[in-house]
Protein backbone atom coordinates (compact mmCIF):
# COMPACT_ATOMS: atom_id res chain seq x y z
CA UNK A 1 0.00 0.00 0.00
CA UNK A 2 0.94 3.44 -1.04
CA UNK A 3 0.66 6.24 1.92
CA UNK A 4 1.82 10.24 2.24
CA UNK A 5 3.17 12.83 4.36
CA UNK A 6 5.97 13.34 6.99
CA UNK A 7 3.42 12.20 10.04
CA UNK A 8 2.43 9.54 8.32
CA UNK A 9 6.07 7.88 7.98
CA UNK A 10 6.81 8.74 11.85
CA UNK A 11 3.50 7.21 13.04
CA UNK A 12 4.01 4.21 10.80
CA UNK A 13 5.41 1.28 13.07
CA UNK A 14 9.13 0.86 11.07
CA UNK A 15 8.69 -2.78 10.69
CA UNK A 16 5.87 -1.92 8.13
CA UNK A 17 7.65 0.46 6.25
CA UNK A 18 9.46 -1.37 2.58
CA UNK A 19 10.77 1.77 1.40
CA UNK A 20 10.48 6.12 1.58
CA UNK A 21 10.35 7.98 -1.62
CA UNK A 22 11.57 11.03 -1.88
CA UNK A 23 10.98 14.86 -3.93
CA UNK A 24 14.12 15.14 -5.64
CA UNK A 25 16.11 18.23 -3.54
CA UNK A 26 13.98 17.09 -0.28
CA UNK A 27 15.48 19.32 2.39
CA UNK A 28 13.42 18.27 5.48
CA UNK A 29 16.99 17.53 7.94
CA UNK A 30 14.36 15.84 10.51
CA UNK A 31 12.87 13.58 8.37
CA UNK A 32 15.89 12.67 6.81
CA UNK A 33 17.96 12.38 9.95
CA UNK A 34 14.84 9.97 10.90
CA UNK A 35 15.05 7.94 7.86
CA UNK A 36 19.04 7.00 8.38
CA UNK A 37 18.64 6.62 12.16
CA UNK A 38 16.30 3.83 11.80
CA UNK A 39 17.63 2.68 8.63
CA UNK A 40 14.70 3.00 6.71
CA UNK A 41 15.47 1.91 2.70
CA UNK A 42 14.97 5.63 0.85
CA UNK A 43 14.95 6.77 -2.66
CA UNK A 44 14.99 10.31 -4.46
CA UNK A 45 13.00 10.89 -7.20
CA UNK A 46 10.85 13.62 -9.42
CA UNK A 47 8.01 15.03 -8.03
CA UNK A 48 5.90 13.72 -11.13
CA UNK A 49 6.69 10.39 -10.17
CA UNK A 50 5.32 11.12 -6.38
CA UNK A 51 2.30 12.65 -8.16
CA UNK A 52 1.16 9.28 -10.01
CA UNK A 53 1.73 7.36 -6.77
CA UNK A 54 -0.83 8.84 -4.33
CA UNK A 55 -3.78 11.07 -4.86
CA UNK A 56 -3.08 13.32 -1.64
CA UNK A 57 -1.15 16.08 -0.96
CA UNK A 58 1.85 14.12 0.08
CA UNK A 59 4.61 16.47 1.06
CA UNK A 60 7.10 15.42 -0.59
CA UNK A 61 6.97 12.08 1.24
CA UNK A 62 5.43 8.74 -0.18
CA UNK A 63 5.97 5.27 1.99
CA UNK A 64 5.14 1.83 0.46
CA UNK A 65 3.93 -0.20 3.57
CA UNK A 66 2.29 -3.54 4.29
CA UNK A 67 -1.52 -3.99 3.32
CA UNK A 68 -3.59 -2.67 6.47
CA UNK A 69 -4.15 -6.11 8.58
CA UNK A 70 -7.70 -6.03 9.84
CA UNK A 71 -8.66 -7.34 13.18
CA UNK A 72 -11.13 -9.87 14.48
CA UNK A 73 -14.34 -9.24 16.52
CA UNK A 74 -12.66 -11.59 19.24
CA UNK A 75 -9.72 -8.77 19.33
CA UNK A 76 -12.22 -5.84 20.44
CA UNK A 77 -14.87 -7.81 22.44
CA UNK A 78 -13.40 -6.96 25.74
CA UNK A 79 -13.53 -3.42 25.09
CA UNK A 80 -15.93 -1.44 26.59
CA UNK A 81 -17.38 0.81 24.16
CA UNK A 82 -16.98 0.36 20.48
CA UNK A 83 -17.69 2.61 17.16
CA UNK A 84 -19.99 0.47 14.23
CA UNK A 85 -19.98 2.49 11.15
CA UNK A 86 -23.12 1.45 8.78
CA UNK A 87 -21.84 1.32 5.27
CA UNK A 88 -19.73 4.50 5.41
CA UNK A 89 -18.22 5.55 2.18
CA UNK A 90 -16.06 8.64 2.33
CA UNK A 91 -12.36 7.87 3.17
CA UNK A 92 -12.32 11.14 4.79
CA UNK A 93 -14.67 10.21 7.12
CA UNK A 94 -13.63 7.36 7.86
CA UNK A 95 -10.27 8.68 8.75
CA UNK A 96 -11.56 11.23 11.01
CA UNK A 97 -13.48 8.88 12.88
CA UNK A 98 -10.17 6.79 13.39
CA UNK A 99 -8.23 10.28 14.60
CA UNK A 100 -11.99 11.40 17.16
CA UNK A 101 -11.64 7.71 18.45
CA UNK A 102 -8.16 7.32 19.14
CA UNK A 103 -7.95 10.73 20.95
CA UNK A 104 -11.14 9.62 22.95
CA UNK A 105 -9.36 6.65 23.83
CA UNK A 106 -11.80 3.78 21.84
CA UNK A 107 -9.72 0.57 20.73
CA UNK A 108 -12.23 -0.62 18.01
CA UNK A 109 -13.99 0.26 14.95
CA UNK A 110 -16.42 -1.86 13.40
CA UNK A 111 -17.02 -2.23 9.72
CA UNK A 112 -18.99 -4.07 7.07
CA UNK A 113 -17.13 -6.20 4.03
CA UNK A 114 -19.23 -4.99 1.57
CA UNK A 115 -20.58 -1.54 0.38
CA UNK A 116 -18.32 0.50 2.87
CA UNK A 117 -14.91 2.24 2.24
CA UNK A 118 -11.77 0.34 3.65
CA UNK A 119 -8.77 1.79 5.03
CA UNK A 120 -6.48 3.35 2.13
CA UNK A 121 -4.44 6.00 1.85
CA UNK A 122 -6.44 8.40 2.42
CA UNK A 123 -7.64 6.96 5.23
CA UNK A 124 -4.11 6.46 6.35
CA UNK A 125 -3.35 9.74 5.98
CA UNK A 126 -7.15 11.52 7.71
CA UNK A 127 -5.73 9.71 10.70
CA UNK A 128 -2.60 10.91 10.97
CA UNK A 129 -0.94 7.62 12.31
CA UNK A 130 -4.25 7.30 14.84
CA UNK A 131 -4.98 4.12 12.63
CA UNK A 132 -1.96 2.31 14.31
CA UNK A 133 -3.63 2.48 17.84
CA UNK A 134 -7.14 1.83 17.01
CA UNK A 135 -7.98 -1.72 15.55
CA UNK A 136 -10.06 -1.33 12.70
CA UNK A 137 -12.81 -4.90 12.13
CA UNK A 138 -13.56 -6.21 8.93
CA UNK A 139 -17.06 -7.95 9.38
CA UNK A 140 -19.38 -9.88 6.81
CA UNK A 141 -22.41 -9.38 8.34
CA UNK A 142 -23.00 -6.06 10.44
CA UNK A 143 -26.20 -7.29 11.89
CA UNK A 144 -25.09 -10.55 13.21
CA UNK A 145 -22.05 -8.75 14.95
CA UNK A 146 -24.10 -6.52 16.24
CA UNK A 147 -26.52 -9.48 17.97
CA UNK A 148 -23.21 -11.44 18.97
CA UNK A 149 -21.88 -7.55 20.74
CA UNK A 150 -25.71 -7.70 22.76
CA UNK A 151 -25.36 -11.16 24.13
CA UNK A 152 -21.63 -10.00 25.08
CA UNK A 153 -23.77 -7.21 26.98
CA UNK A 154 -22.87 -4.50 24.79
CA UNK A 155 -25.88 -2.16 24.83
CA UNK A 156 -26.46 -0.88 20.83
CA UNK A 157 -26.86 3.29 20.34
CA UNK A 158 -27.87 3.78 16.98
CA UNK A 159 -27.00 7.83 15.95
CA UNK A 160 -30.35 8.44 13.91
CA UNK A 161 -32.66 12.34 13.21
CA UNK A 162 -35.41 11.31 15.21
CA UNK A 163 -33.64 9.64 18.44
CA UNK A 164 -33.81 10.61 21.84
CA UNK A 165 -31.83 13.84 22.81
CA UNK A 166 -28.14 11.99 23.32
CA UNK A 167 -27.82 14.31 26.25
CA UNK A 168 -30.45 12.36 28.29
CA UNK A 169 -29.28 9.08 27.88
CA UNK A 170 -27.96 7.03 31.32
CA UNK A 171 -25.63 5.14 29.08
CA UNK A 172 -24.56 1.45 29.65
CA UNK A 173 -21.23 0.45 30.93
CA UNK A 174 -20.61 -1.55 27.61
CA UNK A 175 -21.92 0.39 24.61
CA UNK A 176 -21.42 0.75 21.03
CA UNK A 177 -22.33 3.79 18.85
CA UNK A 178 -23.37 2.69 15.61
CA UNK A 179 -22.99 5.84 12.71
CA UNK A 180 -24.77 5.44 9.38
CA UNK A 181 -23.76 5.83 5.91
CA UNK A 182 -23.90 9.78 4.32
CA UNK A 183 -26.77 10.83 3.45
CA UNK A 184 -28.47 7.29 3.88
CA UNK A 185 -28.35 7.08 7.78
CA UNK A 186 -28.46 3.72 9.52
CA UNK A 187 -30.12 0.27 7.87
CA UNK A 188 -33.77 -0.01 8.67
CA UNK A 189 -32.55 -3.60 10.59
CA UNK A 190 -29.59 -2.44 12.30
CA UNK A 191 -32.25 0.54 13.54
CA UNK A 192 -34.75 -2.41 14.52
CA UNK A 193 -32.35 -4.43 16.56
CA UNK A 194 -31.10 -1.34 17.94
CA UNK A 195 -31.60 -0.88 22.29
CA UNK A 196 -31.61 2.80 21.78
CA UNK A 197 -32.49 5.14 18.81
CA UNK A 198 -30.10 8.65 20.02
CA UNK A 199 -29.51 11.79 18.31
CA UNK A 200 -27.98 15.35 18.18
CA UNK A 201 -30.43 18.14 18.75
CA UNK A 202 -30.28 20.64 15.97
CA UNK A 203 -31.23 24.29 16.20
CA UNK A 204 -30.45 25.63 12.82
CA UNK A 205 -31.92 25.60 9.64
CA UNK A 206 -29.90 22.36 8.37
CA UNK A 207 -31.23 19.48 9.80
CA UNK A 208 -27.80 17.47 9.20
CA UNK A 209 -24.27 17.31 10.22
CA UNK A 210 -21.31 15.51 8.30
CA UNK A 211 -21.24 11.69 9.60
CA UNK A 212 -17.40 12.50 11.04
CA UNK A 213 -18.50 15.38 12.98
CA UNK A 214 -21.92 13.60 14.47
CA UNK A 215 -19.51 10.78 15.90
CA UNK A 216 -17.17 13.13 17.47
CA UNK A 217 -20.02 14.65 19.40
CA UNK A 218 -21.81 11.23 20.40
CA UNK A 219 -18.44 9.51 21.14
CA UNK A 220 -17.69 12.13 24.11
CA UNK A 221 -20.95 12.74 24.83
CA UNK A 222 -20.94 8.83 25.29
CA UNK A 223 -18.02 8.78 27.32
CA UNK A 224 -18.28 7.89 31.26
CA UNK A 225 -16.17 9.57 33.29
């Protein structure tokens, strides 16, 4: 996998890391100084060349890594409060959510096979390195995980317009916070099997926020002290 950008490489665990390219005339002493003291394999070469690798703003820095190994549902099921996201498709997101959890201090992220955007390089980059600290779960069937998380005793808050204020909630000392896709919202059967419809009072005249920013607010508005 092809990632970008100076925090990138430093959060990137060094055992991952195949080999750094370079801008030709890179003058960044810190990030070369890094890239010789941990004798990381590194290679100059035209910007062009950086431009047809990755499709972000890389900074002059490109890293080829190891695929992103997902984790199991067994790895995150002693957690106590998880983040499902319901067929999310914007990398951006998706990386945000990564960076909002790992700051919040959540260890697992839930997501479905199919229909849903997997962890790339823009992802990698969104999260700034956060994406090494939280383990991200590749599931085939969000439903089913979702059932197996309730008999766990996980209780299931699905983010959703009409909900109950989130603000009013006694929550459960093992949660998960499931966010829906953009623009589509949650599954009518995840909402179903849900134990408790929440949502984000809104006082303007848009009646939405970006799926990113409603999961920052629910995740530390979920949090118990």
């Amino acid at each position: 996998m092809l990632v970008c950008g100076k925090n990138v490489l430093k959060e990137t665990p060094k055992n991952k890391i195949h080999k750094v390219y370079l801008k030709e005339n890179f003058k960044d002493k810190e990030i070369l100084s890094y890239l010789k003291e941990n004798k990381l394999k590194y290679e100059f070469v035209p910007e062009f060349r950086l431009n047809k690798m990755v499709r972000e703003q890389h900074q002059g820095v490109v890293i080829d890594i190891d695929e992103y190994d997902y984790f199991s549902l067994d790895d995150v099921i002693e957690e106590d409060f998880l983040v499902c996201l319901d067929h999310l498709e914007d990398p951006h997101n998706l990386g945000a959510i990564i960076r909002t959890c790992e700051c919040a201090g959540i260890k697992g992220i839930i997501i479905p096979k199919d229909r849903s955007i997997r962890v790339n390089e823009t992802v990698m980059k969104i999260s700034a390195g956060a994406i090494n600290n939280v383990k991200i779960v590749l599931v085939s069937n969000l439903s089913e995980t979702l059932r197996k998380l309730q008999k766990n005793f996980f209780f299931v808050y699905t983010a959703d317009m009409d909900g109950k204020d989130y603000r009013k909630i006694d929550y459960a000392e093992k949660r998960v916070l499931v966010i829906g896709a953009e623009g589509k919202g949650v599954s009518e059967i995840i909402r179903k099997n849900s134990d408790e419809i929440i949502s984000i009072p809104m006082y303007g005249k848009i009646n939405s926020l970006n799926a990113s920013v409603s999961a920052a607010i629910l995740i530390y508005g979920m949090i118990k002290e």
